[in-house]
C-alpha atoms as a PDB file:
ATOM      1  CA  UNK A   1       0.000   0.000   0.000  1.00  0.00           C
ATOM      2  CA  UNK A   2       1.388   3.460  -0.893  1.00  0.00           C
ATOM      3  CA  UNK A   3       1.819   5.642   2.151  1.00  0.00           C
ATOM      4  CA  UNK A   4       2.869   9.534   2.779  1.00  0.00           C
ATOM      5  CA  UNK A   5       6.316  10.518   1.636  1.00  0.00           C
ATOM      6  CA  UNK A   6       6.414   7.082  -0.648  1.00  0.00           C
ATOM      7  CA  UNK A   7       8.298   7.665  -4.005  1.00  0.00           C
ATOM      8  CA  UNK A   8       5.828   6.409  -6.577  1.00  0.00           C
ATOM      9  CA  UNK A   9       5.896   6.378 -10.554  1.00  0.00           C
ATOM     10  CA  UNK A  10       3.289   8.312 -12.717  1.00  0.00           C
ATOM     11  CA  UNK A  11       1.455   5.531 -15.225  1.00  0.00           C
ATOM     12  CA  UNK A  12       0.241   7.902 -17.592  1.00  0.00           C
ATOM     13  CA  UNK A  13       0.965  11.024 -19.350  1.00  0.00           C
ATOM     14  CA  UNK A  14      -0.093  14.474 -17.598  1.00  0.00           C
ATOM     15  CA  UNK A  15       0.966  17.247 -20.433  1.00  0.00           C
ATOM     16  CA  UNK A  16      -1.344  19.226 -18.559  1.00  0.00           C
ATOM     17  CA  UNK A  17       1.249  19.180 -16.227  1.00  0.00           C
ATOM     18  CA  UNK A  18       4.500  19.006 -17.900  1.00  0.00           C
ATOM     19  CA  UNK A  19       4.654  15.243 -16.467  1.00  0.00           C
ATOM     20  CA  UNK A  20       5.135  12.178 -18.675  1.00  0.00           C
ATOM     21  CA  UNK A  21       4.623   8.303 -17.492  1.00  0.00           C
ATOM     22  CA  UNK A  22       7.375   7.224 -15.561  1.00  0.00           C
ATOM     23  CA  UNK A  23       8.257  10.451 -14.008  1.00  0.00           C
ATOM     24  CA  UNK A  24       8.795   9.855 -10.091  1.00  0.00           C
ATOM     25  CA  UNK A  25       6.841  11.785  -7.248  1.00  0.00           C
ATOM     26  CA  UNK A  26       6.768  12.034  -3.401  1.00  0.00           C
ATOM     27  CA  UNK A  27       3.334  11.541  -2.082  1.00  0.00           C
ATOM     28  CA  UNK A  28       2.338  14.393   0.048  1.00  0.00           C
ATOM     29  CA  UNK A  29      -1.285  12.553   1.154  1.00  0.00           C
ATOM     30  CA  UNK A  30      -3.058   9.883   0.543  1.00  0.00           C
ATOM     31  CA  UNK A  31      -6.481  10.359   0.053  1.00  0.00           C
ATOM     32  CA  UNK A  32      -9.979   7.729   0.836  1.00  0.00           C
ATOM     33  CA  UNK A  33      -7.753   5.033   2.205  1.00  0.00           C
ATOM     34  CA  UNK A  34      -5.639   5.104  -0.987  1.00  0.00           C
ATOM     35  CA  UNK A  35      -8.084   5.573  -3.576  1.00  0.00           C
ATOM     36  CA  UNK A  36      -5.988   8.574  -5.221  1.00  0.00           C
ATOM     37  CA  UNK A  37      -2.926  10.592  -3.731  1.00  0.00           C
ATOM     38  CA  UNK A  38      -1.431  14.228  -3.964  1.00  0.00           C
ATOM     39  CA  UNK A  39       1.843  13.869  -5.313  1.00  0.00           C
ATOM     40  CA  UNK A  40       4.843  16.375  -6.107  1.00  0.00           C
ATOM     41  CA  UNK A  41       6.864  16.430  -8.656  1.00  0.00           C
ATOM     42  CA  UNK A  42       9.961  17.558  -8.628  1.00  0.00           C
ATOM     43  CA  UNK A  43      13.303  18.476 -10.464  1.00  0.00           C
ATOM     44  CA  UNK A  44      16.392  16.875  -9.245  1.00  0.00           C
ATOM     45  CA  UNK A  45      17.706  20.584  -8.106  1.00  0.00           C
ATOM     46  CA  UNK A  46      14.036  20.775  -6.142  1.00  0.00           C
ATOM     47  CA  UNK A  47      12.061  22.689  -7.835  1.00  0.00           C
ATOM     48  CA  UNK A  48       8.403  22.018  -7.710  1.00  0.00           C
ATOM     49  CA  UNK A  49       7.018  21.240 -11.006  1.00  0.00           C
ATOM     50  CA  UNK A  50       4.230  20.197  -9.697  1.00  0.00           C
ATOM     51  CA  UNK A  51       1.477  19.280  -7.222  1.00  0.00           C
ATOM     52  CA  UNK A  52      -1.039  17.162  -8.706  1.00  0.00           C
ATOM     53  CA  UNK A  53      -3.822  14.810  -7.073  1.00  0.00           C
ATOM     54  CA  UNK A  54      -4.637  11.374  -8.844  1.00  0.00           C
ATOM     55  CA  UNK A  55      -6.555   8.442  -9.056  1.00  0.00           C
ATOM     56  CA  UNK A  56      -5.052   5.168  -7.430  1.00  0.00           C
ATOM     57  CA  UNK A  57      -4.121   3.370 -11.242  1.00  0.00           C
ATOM     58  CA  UNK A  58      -2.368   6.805 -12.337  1.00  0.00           C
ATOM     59  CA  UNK A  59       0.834   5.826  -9.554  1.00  0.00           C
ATOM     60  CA  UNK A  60       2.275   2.907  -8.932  1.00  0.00           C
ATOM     61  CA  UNK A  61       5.328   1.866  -6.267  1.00  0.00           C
ATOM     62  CA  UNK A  62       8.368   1.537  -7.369  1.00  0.00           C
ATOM     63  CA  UNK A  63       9.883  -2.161  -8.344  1.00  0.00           C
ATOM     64  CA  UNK A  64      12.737  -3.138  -6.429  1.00  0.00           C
ATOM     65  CA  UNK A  65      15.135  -3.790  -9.598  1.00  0.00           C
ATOM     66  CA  UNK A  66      14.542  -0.160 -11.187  1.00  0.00           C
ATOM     67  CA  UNK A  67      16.571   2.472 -11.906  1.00  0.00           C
ATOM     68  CA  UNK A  68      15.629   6.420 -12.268  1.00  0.00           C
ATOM     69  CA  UNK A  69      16.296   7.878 -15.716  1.00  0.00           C
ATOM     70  CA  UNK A  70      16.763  11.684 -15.925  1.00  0.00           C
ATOM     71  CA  UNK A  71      14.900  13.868 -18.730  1.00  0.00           C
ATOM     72  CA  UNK A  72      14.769  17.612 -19.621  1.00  0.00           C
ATOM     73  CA  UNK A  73      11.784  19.634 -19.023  1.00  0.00           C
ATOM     74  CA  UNK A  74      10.458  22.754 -20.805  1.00  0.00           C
ATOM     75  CA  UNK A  75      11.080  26.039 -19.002  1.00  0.00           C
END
C-alpha cells in the first residue's frame, strides 16, 4: 500500500502538467484510504514542477530492480 512521503511512478501522461509516465513523485497525502494521492513532482535541483492529485491506477510503487532515468523539461 502506498503511504505519505512514498516515491511512486506516474502511469500515464499528464501534459497538462508538464509530467510524462514514468516520471517519479513524493506523495504528500493519501487520500480515501488510498483511492488517489497528492503527489509532487519535482526536479532533481528541487524545484516544484508540480502538485497534482490522482486516481489510485495513475501511480504505482516503485519495483525493487529499477533504476531512475533523468529527462529535460520545458522552461
Amino acid at each position: 500500500m502506498i503511504k505519505e512521503l512514498d516515491s511512486v511512478v506516474l502511469t500515464t501522461d499528464l501534459p497538462e502538467h508538464g509530467l510524462a509516465k514514468d516520471d517519479i513523485g513524493t506523495v504528500v497525502l493519501v487520500h480515501e484510504g488510498g483511492k488517489g494521492c497528492t503527489v509532487e513532482f519535482m526536479t532533481l535541483a528541487g524545484k516544484t514542477l508540480a502538485v497534482v492529485t490522482l486516481l489510485a491506477d495513475q501511480i504505482r510503487q516503485i519495483a525493487k530492480d529499477e533504476i531512475a532515468h533523468a529527462r529535460h523539461v520545458a522552461a
